[in-house]
PDB file of N, CA and C in Angstrom:
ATOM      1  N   UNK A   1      89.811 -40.730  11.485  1.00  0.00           N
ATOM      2  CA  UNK A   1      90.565 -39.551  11.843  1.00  0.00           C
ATOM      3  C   UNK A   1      90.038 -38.321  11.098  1.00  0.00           C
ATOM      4  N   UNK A   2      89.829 -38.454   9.741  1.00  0.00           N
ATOM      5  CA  UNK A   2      89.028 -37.221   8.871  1.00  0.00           C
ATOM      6  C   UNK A   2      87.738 -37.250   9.506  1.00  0.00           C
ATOM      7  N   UNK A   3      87.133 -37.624   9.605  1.00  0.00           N
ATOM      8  CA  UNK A   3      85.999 -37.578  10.587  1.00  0.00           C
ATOM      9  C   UNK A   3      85.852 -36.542  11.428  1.00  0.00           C
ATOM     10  N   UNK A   4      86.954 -36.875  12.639  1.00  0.00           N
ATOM     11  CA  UNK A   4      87.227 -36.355  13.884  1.00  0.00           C
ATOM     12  C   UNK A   4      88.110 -35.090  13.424  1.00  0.00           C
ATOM     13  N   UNK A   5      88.407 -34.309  12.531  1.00  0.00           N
ATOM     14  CA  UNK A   5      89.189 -33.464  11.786  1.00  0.00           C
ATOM     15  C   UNK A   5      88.038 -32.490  11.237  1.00  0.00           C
ATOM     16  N   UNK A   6      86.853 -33.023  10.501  1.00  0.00           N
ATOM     17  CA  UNK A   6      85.876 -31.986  10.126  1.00  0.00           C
ATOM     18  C   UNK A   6      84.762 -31.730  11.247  1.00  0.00           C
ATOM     19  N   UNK A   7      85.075 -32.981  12.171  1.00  0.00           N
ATOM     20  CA  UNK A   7      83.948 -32.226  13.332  1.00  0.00           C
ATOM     21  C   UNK A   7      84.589 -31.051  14.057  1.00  0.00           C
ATOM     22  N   UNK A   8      86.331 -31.561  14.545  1.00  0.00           N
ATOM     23  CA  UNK A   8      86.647 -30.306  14.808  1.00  0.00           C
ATOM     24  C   UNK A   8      86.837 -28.901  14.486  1.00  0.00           C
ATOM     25  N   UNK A   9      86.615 -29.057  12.808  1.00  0.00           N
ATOM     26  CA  UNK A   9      86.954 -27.860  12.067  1.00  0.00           C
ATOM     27  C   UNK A   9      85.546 -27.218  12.276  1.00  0.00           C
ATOM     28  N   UNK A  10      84.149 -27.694  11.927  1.00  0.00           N
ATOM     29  CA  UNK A  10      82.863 -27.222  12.130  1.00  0.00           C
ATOM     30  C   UNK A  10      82.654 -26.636  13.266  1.00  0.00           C
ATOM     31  N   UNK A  11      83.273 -27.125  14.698  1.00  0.00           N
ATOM     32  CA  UNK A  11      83.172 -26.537  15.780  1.00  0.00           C
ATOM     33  C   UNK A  11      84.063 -25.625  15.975  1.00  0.00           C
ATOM     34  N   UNK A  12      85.110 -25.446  15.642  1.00  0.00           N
ATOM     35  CA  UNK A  12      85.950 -24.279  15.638  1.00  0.00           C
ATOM     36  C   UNK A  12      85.481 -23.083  14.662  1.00  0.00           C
ATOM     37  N   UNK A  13      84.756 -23.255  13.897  1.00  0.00           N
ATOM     38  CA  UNK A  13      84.410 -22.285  12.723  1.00  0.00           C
ATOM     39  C   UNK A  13      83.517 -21.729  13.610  1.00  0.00           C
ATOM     40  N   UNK A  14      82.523 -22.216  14.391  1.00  0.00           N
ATOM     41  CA  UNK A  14      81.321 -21.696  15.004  1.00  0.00           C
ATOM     42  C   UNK A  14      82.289 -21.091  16.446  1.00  0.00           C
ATOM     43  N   UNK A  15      83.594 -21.390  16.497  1.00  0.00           N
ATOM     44  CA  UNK A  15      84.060 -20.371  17.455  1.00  0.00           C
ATOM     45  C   UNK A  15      83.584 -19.243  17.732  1.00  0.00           C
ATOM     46  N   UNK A  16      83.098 -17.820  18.449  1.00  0.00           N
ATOM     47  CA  UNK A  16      83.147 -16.304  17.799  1.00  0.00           C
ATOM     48  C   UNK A  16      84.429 -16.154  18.430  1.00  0.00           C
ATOM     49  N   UNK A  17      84.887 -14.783  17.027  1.00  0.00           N
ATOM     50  CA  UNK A  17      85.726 -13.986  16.902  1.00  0.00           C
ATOM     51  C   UNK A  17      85.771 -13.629  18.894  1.00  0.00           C
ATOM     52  N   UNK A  18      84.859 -13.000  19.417  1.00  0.00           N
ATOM     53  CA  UNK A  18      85.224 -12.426  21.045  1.00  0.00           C
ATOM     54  C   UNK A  18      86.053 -13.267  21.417  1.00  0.00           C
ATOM     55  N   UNK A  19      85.632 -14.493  21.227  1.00  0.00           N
ATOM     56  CA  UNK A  19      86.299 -15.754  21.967  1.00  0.00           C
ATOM     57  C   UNK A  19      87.923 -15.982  22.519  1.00  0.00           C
ATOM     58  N   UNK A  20      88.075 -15.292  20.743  1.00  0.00           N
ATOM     59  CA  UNK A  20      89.678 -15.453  20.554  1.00  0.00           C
ATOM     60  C   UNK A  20      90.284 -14.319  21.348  1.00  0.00           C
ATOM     61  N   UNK A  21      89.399 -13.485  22.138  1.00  0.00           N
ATOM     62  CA  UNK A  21      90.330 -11.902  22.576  1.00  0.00           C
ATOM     63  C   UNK A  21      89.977 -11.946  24.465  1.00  0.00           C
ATOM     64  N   UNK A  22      89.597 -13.702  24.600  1.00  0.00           N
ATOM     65  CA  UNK A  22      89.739 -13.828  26.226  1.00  0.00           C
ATOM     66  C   UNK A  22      90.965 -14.179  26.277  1.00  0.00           C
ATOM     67  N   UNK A  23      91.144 -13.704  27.924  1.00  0.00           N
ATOM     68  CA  UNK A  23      93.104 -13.686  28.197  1.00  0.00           C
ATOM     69  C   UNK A  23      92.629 -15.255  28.577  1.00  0.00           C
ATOM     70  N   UNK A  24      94.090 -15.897  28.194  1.00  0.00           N
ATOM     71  CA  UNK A  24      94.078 -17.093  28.262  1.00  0.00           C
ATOM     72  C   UNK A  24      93.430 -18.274  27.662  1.00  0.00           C
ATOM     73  N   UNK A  25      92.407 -18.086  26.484  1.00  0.00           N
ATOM     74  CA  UNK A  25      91.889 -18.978  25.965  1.00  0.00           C
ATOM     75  C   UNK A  25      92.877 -19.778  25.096  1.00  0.00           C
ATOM     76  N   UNK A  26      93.963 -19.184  24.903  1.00  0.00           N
ATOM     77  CA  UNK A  26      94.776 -19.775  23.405  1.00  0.00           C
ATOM     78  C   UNK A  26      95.451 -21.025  24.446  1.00  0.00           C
ATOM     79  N   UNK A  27      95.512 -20.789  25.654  1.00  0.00           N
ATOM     80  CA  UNK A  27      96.272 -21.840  26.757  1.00  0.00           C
ATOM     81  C   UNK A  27      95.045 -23.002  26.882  1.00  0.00           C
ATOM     82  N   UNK A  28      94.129 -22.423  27.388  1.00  0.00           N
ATOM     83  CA  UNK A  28      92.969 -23.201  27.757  1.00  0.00           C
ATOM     84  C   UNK A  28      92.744 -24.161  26.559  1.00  0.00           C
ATOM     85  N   UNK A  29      92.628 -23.767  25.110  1.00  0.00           N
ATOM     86  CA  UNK A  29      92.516 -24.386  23.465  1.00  0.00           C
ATOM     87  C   UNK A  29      93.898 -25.767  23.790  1.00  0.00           C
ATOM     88  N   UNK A  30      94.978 -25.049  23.781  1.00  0.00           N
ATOM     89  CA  UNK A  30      96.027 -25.894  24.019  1.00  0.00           C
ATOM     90  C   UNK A  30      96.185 -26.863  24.798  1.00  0.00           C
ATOM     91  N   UNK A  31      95.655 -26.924  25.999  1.00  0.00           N
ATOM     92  CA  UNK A  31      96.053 -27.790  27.271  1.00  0.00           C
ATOM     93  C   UNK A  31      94.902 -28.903  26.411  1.00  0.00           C
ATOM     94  N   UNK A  32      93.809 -28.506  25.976  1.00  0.00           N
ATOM     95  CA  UNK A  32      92.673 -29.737  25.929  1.00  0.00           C
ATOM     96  C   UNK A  32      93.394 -30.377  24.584  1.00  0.00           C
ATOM     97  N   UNK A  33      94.150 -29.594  23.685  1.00  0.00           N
ATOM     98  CA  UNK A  33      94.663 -30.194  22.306  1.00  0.00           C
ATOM     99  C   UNK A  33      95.355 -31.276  22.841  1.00  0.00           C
ATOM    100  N   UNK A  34      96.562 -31.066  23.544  1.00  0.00           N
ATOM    101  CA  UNK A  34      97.487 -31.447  23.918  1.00  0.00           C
ATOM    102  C   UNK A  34      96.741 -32.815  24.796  1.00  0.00           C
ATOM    103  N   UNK A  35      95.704 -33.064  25.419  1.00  0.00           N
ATOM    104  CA  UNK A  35      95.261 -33.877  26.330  1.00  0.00           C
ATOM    105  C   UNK A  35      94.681 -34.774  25.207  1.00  0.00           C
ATOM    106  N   UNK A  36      94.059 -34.265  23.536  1.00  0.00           N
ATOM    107  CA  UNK A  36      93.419 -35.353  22.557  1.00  0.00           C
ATOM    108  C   UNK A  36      94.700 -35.919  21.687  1.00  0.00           C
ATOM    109  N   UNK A  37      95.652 -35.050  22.032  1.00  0.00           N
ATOM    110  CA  UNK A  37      96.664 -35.414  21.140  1.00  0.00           C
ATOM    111  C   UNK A  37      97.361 -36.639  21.074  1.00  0.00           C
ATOM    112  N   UNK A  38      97.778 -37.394  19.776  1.00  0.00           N
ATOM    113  CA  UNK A  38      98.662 -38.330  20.071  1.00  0.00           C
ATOM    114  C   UNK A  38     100.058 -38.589  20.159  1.00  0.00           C
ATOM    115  N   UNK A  39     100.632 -37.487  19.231  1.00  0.00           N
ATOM    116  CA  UNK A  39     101.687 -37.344  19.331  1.00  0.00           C
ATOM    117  C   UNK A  39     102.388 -35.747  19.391  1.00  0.00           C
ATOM    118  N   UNK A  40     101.579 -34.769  18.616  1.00  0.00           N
ATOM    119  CA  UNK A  40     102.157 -33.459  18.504  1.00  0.00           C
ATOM    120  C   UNK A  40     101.283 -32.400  18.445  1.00  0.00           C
ATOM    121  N   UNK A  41     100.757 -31.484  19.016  1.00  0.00           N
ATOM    122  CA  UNK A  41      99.993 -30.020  18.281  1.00  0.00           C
ATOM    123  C   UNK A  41     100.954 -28.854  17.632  1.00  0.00           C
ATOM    124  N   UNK A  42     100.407 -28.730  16.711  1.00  0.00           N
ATOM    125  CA  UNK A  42     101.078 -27.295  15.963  1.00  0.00           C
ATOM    126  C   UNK A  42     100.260 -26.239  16.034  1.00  0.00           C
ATOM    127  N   UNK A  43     100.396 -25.034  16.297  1.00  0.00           N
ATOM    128  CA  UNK A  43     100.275 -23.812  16.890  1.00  0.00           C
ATOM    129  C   UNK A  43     100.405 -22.774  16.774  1.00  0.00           C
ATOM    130  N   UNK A  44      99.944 -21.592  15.921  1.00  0.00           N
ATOM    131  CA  UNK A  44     100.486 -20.255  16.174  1.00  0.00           C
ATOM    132  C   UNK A  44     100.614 -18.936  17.542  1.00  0.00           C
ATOM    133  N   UNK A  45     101.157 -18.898  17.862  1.00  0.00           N
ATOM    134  CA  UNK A  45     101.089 -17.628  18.768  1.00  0.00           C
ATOM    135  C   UNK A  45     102.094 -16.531  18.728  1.00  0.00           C
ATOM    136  N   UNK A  46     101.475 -15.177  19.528  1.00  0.00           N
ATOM    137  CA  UNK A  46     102.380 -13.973  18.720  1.00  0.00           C
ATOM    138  C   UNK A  46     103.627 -14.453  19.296  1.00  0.00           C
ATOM    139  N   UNK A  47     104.512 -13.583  19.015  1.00  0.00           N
ATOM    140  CA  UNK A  47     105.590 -13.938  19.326  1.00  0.00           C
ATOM    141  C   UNK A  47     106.265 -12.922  20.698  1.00  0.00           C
ATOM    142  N   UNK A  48     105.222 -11.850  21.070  1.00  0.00           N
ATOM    143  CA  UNK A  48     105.384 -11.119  22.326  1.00  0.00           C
ATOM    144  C   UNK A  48     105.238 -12.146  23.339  1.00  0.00           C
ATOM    145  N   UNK A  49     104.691 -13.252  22.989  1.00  0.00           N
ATOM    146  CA  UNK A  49     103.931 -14.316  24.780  1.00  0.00           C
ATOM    147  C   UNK A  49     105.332 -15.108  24.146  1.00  0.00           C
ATOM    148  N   UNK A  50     106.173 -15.523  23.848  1.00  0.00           N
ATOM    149  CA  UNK A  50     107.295 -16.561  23.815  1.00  0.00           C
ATOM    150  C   UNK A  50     107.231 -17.240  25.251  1.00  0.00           C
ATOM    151  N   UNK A  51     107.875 -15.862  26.237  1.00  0.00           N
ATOM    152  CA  UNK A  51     108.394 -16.415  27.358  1.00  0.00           C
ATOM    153  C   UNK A  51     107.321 -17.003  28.217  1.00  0.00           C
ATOM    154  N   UNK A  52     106.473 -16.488  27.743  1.00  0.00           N
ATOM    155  CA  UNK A  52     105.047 -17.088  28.709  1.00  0.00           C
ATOM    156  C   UNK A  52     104.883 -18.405  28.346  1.00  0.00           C
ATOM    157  N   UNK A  53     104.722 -18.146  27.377  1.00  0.00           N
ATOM    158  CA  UNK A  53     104.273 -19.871  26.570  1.00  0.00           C
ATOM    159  C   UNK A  53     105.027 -20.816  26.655  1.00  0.00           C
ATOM    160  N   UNK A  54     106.316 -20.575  26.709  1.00  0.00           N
ATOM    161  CA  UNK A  54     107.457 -21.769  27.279  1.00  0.00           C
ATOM    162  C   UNK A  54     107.303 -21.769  28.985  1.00  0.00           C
ATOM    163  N   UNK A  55     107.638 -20.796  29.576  1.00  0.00           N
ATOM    164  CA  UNK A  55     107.232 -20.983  30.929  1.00  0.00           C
ATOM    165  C   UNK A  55     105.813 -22.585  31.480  1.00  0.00           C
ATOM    166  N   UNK A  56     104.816 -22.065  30.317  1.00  0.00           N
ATOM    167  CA  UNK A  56     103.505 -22.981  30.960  1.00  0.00           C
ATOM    168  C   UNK A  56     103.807 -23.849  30.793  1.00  0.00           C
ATOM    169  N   UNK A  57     104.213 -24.471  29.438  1.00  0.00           N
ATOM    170  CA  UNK A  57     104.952 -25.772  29.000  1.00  0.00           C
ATOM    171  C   UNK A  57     105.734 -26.162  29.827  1.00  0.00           C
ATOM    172  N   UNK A  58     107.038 -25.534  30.087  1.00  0.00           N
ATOM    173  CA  UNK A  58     107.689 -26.486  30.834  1.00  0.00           C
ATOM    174  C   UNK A  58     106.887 -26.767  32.538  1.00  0.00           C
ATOM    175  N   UNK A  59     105.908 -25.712  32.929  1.00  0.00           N
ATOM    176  CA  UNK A  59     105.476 -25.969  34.271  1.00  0.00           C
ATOM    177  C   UNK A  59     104.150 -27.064  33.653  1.00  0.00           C
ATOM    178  N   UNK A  60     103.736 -27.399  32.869  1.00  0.00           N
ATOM    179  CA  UNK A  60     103.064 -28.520  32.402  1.00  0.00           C
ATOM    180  C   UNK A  60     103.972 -29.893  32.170  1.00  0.00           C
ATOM    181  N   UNK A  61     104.977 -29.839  31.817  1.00  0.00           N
ATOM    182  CA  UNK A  61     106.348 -30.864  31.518  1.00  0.00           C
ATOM    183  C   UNK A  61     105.839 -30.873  30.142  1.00  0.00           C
ATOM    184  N   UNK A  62     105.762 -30.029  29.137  1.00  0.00           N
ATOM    185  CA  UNK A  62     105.128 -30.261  27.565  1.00  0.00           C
ATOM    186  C   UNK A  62     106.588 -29.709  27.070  1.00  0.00           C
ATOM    187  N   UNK A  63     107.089 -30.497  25.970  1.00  0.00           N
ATOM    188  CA  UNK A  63     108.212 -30.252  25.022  1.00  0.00           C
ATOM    189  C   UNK A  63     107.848 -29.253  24.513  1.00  0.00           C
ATOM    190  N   UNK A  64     107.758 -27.702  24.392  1.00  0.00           N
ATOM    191  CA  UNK A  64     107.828 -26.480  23.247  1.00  0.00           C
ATOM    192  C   UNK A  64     109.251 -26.132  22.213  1.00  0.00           C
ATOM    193  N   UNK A  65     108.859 -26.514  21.038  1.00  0.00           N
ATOM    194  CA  UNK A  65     109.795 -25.928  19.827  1.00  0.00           C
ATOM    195  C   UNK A  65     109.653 -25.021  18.866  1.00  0.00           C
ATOM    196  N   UNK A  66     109.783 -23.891  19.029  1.00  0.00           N
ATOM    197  CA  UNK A  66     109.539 -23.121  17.785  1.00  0.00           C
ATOM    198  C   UNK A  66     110.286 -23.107  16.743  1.00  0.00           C
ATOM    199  N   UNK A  67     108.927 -23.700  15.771  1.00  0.00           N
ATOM    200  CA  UNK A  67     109.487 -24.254  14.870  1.00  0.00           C
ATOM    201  C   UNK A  67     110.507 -23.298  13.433  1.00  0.00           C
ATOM    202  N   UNK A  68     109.002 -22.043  13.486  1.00  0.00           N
ATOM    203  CA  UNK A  68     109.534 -21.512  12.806  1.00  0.00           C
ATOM    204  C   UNK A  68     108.856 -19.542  13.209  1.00  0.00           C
ATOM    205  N   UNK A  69     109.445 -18.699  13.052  1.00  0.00           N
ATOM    206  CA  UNK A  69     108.941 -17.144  13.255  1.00  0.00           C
ATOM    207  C   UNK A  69     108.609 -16.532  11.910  1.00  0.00           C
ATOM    208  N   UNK A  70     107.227 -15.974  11.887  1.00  0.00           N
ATOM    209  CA  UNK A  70     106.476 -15.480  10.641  1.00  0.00           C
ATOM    210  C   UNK A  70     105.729 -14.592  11.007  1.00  0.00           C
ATOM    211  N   UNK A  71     105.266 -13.592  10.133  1.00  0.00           N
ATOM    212  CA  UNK A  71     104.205 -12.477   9.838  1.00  0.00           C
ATOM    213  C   UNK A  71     102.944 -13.023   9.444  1.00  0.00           C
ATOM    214  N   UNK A  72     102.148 -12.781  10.687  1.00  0.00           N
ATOM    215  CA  UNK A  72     100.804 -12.770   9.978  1.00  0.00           C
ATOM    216  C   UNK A  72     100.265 -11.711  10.060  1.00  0.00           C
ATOM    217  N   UNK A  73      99.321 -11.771   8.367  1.00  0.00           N
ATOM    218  CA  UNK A  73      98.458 -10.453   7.975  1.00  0.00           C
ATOM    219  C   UNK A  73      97.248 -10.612   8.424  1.00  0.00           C
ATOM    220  N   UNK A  74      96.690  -9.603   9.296  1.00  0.00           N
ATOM    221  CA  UNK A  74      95.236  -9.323   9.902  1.00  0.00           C
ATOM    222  C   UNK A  74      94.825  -8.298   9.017  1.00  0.00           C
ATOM    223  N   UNK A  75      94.039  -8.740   8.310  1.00  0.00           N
ATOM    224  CA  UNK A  75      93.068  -8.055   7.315  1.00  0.00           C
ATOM    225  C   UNK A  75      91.811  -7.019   8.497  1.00  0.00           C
ATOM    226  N   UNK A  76      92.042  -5.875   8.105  1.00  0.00           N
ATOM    227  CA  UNK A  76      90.729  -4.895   8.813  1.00  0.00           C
ATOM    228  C   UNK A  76      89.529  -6.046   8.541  1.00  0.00           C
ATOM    229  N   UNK A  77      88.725  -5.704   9.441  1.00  0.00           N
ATOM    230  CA  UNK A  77      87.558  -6.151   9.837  1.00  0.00           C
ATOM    231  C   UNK A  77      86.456  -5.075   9.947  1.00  0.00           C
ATOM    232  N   UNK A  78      86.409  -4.308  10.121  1.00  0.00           N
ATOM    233  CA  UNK A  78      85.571  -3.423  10.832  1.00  0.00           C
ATOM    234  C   UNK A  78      85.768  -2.035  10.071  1.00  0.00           C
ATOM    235  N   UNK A  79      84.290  -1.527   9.911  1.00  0.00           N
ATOM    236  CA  UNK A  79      84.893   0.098   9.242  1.00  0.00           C
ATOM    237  C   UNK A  79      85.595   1.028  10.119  1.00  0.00           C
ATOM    238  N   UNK A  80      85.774   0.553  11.069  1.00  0.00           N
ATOM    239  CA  UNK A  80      86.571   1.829  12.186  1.00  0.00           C
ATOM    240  C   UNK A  80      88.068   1.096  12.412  1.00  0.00           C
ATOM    241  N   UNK A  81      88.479   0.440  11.572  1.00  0.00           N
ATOM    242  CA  UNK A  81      89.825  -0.063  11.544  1.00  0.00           C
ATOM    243  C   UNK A  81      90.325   1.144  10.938  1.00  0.00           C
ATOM    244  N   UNK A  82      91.636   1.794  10.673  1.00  0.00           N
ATOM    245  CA  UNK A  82      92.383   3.032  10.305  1.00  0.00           C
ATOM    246  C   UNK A  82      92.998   1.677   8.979  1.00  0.00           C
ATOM    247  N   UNK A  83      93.780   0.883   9.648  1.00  0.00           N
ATOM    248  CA  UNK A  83      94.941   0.269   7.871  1.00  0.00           C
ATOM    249  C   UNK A  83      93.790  -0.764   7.896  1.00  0.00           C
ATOM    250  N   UNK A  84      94.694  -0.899   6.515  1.00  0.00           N
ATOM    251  CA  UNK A  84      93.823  -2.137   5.360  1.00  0.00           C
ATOM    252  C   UNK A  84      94.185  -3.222   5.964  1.00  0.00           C
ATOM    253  N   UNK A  85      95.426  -3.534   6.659  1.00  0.00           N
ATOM    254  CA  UNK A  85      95.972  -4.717   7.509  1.00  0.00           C
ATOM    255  C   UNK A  85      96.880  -4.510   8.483  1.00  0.00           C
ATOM    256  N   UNK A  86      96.961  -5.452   8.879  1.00  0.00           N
ATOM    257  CA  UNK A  86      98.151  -5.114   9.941  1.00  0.00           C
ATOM    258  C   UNK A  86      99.525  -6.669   9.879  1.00  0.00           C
ATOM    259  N   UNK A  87     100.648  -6.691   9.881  1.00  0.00           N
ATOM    260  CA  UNK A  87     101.250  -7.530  10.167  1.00  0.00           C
ATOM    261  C   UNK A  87     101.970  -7.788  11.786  1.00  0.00           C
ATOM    262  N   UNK A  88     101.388  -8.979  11.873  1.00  0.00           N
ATOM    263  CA  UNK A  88     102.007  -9.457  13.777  1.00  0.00           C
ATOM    264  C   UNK A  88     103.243 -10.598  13.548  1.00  0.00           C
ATOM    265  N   UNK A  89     104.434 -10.047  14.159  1.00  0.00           N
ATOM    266  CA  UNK A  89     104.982 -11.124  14.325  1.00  0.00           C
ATOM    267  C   UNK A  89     104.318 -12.768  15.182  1.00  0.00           C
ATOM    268  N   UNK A  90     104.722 -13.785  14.696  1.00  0.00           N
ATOM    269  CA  UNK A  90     103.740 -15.222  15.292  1.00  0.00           C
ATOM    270  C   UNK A  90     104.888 -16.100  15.462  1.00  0.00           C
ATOM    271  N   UNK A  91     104.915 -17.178  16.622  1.00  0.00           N
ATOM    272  CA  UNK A  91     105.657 -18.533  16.495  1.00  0.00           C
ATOM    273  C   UNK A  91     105.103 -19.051  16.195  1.00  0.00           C
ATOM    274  N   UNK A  92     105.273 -19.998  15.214  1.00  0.00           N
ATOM    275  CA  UNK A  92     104.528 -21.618  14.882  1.00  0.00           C
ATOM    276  C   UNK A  92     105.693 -22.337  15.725  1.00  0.00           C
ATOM    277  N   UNK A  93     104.877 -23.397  16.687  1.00  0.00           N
ATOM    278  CA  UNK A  93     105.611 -23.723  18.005  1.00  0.00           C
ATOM    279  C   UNK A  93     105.188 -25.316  17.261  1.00  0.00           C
ATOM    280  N   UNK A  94     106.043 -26.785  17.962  1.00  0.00           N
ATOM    281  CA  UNK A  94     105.252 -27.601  17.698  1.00  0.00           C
ATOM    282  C   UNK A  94     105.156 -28.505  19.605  1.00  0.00           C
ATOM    283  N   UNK A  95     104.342 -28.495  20.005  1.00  0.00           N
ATOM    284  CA  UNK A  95     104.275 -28.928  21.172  1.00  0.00           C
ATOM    285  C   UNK A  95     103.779 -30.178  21.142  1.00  0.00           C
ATOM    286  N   UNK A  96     104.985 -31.260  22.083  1.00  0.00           N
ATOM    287  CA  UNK A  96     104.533 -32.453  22.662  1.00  0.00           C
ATOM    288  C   UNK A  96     104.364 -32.369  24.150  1.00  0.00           C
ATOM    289  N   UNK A  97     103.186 -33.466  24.293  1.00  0.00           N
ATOM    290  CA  UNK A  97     102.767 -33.506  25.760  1.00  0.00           C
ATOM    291  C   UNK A  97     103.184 -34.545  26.238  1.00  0.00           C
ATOM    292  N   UNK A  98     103.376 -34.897  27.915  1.00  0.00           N
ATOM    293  CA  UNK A  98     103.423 -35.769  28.100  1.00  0.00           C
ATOM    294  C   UNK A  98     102.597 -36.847  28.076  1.00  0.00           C
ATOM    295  N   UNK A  99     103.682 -38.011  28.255  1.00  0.00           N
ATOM    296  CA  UNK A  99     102.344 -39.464  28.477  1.00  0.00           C
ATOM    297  C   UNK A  99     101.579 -38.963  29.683  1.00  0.00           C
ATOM    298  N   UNK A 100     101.509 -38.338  30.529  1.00  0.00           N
ATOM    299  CA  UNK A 100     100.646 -38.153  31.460  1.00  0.00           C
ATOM    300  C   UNK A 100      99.373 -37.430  31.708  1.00  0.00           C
ATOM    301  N   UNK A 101      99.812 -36.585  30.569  1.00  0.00           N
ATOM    302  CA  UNK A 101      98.323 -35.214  30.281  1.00  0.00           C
ATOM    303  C   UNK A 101      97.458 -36.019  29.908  1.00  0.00           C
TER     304      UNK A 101
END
């Protein structure tokens, strides 16, 4: 299982940043989690997509719970950022899939 934990972490590191700013990739990431999963994925997303993100779930038949609502700090990146950070509201959701995915 650690194995299969640092291969995924190595391949996610080699993610790029663009990656993360296609519409719909955080669904697309999810549906394949949810399909290796055995029992649960845990998850951040902002907390503006709520209704979206429960919507797909339940039109997937996937259990969504948010677990818990938090601030995350986005550190500037770039010299043409204006603040030093920014805080986004986020759900940490914990999603089960079905036996069928």
């Amino acid at each position: 299982m650690f194995a299969e934990l640092s291969s995924l972490h190595s391949f996610l590191s080699r993610v790029s940043n663009s990656l993360v700013f296609t519409a719909g990739i955080d669904m697309r990431f999810l549906r394949v989690g949810l399909y290796l999963a055995n029992t649960a994925v845990y998850s951040l997303h902002k907390t503006s997509t709520r209704e979206h993100i429960l919507k797909v779930c339940t039109d997937w038949g996937v259990k969504a719970e948010v677990v818990a609502e938090l601030k995350y700090d986005i550190p500037a990146t770039y010299k043409h950022h204006k603040k030093t950070s920014v805080d986004i509201e986020v759900d940490f959701y914990r999603f089960v899939p079905p036996a069928s995915l």
